[in-house]
Protein backbone atom coordinates (compact mmCIF):
# COMPACT_ATOMS: atom_id res chain seq x y z
CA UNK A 1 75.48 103.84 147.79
CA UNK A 2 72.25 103.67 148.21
CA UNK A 3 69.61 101.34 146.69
CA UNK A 4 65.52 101.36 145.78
CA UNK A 5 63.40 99.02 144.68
CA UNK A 6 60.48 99.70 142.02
CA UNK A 7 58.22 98.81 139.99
CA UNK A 8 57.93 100.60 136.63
CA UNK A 9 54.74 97.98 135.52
CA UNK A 10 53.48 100.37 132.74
CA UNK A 11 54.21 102.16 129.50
CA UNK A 12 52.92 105.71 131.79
CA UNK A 13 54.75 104.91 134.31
CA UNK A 14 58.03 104.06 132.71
CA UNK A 15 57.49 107.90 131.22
CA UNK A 16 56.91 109.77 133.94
CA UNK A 17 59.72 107.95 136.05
CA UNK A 18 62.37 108.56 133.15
CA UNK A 19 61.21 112.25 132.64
CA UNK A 20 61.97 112.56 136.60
CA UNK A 21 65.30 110.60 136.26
CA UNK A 22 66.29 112.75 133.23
CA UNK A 23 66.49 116.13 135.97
CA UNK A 24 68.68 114.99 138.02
CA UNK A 25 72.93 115.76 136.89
CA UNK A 26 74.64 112.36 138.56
CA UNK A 27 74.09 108.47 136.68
CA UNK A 28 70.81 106.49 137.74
CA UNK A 29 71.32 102.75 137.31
CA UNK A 30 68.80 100.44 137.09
CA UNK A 31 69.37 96.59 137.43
CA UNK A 32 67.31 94.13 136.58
CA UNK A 33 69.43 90.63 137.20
CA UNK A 34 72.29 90.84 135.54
CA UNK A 35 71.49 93.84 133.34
CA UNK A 36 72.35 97.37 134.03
CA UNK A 37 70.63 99.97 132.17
CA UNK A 38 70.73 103.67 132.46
CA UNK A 39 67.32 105.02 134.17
CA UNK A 40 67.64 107.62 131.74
CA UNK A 41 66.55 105.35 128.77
CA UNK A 42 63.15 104.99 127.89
CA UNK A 43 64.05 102.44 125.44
CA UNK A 44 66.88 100.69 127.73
CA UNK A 45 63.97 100.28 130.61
CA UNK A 46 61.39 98.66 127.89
CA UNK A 47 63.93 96.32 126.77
CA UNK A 48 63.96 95.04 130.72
CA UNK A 49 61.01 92.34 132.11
CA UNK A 50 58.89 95.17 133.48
CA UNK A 51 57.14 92.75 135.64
CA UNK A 52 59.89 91.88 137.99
CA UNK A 53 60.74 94.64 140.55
CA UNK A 54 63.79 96.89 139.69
CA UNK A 55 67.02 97.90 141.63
CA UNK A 56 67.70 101.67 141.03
CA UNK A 57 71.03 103.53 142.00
CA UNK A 58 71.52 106.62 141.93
CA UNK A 59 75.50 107.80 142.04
CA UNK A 60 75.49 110.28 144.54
CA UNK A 61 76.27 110.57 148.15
CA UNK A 62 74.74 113.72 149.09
CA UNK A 63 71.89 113.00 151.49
CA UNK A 64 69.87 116.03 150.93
CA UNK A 65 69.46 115.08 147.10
CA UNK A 66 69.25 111.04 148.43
CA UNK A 67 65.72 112.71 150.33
CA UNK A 68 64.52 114.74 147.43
CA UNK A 69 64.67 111.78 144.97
CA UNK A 70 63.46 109.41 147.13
CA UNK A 71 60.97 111.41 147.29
CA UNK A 72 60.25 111.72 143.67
CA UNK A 73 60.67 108.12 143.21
CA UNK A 74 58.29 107.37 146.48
CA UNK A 75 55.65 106.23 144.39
CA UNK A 76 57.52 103.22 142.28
CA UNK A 77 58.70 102.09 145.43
CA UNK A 78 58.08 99.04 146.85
C-alpha cells in the first residue's frame, strides 16, 4: 500500500482535493495521528489540524491508477 504525504492548509484547497478524491471508485484514507478519516469528507478533513501534514492512502494496488492519482494529488504533496 502505498502512502503520500500532504498538506491540505486551506479551506480551497481542502475543496478541490476532496472533489478529486470523490472520482476515484476504491477508499482514500487520510490519517492524521491517530485519526483516520475518509478523504472523501469535506467535513471529516476540517475536523483534522490542517496545519500538520497528512498521510493519505489510497486502497488500491493497481500501479497505473497509483501514477494517475499521484499525479492529481502532485500538488498537496510534500
Amino acid at each position: 500500500m502505498k502512502e503520500f504525504q500532504v498538506s491540505l492548509n486551506s479551506i480551497d484547497k481542502v475543496k478541490t482535493f476532496v472533489e478529486k478524491m470523490s472520482k476515484y471508485p476504491f477508499d482514500i484514507d487520510i490519517v492524521s495521528g491517530r485519526y483516520v478519516i475518509d478523504a472523501k469528507s469535506i467535513m471529516g478533513i476540517f475536523s483534522l489540524n490542517l496545519e500538520n501534514l497528512l498521510t493519505v492512502i489510497p486502497h488500491t494496488d493497481d500501479e497505473e491508477t497509483l501514477a494517475k492519482f499521484s499525479d492529481d494529488i502532485k500538488e498537496y504533496m510534500k
